[in-house]
Protein backbone atom coordinates (compact mmCIF):
# COMPACT_ATOMS: atom_id res chain seq x y z
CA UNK A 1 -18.81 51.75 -49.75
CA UNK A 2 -15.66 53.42 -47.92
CA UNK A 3 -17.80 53.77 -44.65
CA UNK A 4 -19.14 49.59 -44.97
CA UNK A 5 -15.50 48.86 -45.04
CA UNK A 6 -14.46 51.10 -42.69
CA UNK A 7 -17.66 49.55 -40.07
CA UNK A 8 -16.33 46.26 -40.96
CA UNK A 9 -12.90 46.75 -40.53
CA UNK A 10 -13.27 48.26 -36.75
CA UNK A 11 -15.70 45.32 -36.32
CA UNK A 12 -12.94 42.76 -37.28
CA UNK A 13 -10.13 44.69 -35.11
CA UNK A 14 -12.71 44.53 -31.66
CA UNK A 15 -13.34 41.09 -32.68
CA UNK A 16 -9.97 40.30 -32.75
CA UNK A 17 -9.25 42.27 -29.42
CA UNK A 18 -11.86 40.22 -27.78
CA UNK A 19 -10.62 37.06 -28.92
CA UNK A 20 -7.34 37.81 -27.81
CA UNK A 21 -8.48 38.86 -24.17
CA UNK A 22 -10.57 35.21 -24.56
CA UNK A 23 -7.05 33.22 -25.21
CA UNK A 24 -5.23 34.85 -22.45
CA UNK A 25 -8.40 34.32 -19.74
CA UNK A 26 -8.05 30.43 -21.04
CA UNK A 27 -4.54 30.61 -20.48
CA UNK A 28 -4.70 32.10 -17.17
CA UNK A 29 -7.64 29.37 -16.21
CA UNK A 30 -5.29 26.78 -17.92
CA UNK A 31 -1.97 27.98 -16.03
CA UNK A 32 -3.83 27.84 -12.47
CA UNK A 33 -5.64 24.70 -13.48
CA UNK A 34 -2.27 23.30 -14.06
CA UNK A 35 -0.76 23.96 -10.88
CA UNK A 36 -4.00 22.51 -9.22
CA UNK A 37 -3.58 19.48 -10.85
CA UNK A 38 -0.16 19.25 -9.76
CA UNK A 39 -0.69 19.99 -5.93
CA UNK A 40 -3.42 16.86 -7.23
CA UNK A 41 -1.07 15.07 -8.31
CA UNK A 42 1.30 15.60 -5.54
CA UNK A 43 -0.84 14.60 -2.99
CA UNK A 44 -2.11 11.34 -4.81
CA UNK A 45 1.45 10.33 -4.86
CA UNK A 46 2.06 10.45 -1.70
CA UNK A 47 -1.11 8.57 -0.67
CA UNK A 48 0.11 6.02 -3.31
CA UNK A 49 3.80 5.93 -1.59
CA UNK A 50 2.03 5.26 1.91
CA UNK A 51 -0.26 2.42 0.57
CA UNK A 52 2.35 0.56 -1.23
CA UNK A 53 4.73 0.48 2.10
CA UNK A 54 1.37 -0.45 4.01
CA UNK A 55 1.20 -3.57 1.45
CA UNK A 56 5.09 -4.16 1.67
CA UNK A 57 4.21 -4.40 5.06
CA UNK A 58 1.21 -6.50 5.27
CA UNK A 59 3.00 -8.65 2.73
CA UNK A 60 6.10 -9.30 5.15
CA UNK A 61 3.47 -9.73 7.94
CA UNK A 62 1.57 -12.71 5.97
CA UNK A 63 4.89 -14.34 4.92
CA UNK A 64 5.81 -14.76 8.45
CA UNK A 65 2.56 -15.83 9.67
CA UNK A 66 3.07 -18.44 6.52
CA UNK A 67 6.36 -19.40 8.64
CA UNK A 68 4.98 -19.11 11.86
CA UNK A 69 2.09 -21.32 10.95
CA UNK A 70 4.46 -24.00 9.38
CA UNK A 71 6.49 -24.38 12.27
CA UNK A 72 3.62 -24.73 14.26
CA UNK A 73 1.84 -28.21 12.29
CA UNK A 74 5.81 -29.18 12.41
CA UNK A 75 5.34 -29.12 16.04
CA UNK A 76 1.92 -30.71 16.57
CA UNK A 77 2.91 -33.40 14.04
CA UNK A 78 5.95 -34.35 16.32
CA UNK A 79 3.88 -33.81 19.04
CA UNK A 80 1.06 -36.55 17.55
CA UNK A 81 4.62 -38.87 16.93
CA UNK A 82 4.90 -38.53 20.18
CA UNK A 83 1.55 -39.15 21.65
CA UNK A 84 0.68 -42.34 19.26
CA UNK A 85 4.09 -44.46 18.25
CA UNK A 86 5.73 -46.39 21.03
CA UNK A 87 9.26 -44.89 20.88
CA UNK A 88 7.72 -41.50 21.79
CA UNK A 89 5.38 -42.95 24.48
CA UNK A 90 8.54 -44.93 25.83
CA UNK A 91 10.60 -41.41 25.88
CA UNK A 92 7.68 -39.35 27.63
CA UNK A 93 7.61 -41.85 30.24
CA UNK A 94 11.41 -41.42 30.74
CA UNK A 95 11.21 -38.14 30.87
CA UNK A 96 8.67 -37.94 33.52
CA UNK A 97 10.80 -40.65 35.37
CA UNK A 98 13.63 -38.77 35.20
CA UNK A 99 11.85 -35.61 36.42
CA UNK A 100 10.34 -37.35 39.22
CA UNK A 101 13.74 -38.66 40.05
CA UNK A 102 15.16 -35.05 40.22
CA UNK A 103 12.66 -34.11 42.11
CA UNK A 104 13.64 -36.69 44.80
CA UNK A 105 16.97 -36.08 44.83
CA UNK A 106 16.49 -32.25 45.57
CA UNK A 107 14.07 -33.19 49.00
């Protein structure tokens, strides 16, 4: 009964041996898998840093085109006031007159 006991208790001690060289192996894997997931993490926020600024960007971009594009039916609708009522058909003629007149003056 001694020897069983004996057999059993060496069994438990290797067992216990091996399952500590197990932990530390998952540690090590863990500690390494750590740092890769940093470096990861690391470059994904960088990537995430540049996009955002692109978007700032793109989003100052479409705000002026928004301005740009305002200014411009601003301009054909005076443009159309121009062309159809008879004030601004009366004021293009008198600024062609006056043109032509220049024109004259400097022969």
């Amino acid at each position: 009964m001694e020897e069983r006991n004996e057999y059993w208790k060496t069994m438990y001690e290797e067992l216990e041996l091996q399952m500590k060289d197990m932990m530390s192996m998952t540690l090590e894997l863990i500690e390494s898998n750590d740092m890769e997931k940093q470096k990861n993490f690391e470059k994904v926020t960088k990537e995430n840093n540049r996009l955002r600024e692109e978007v700032e960007k793109s989003k100052v971009a479409q705000m002026e085109n928004i301005k740009l594009n305002k200014e411009i039916r601003r301009l054909k609708l005076l443009e159309h006031k121009f062309n159809v009522t008879y004030a601004g058909k009366f004021t293009l003629k008198y600024l062609a007159f006056k043109s032509s007149i220049k024109e004259q003056i400097k022969k």
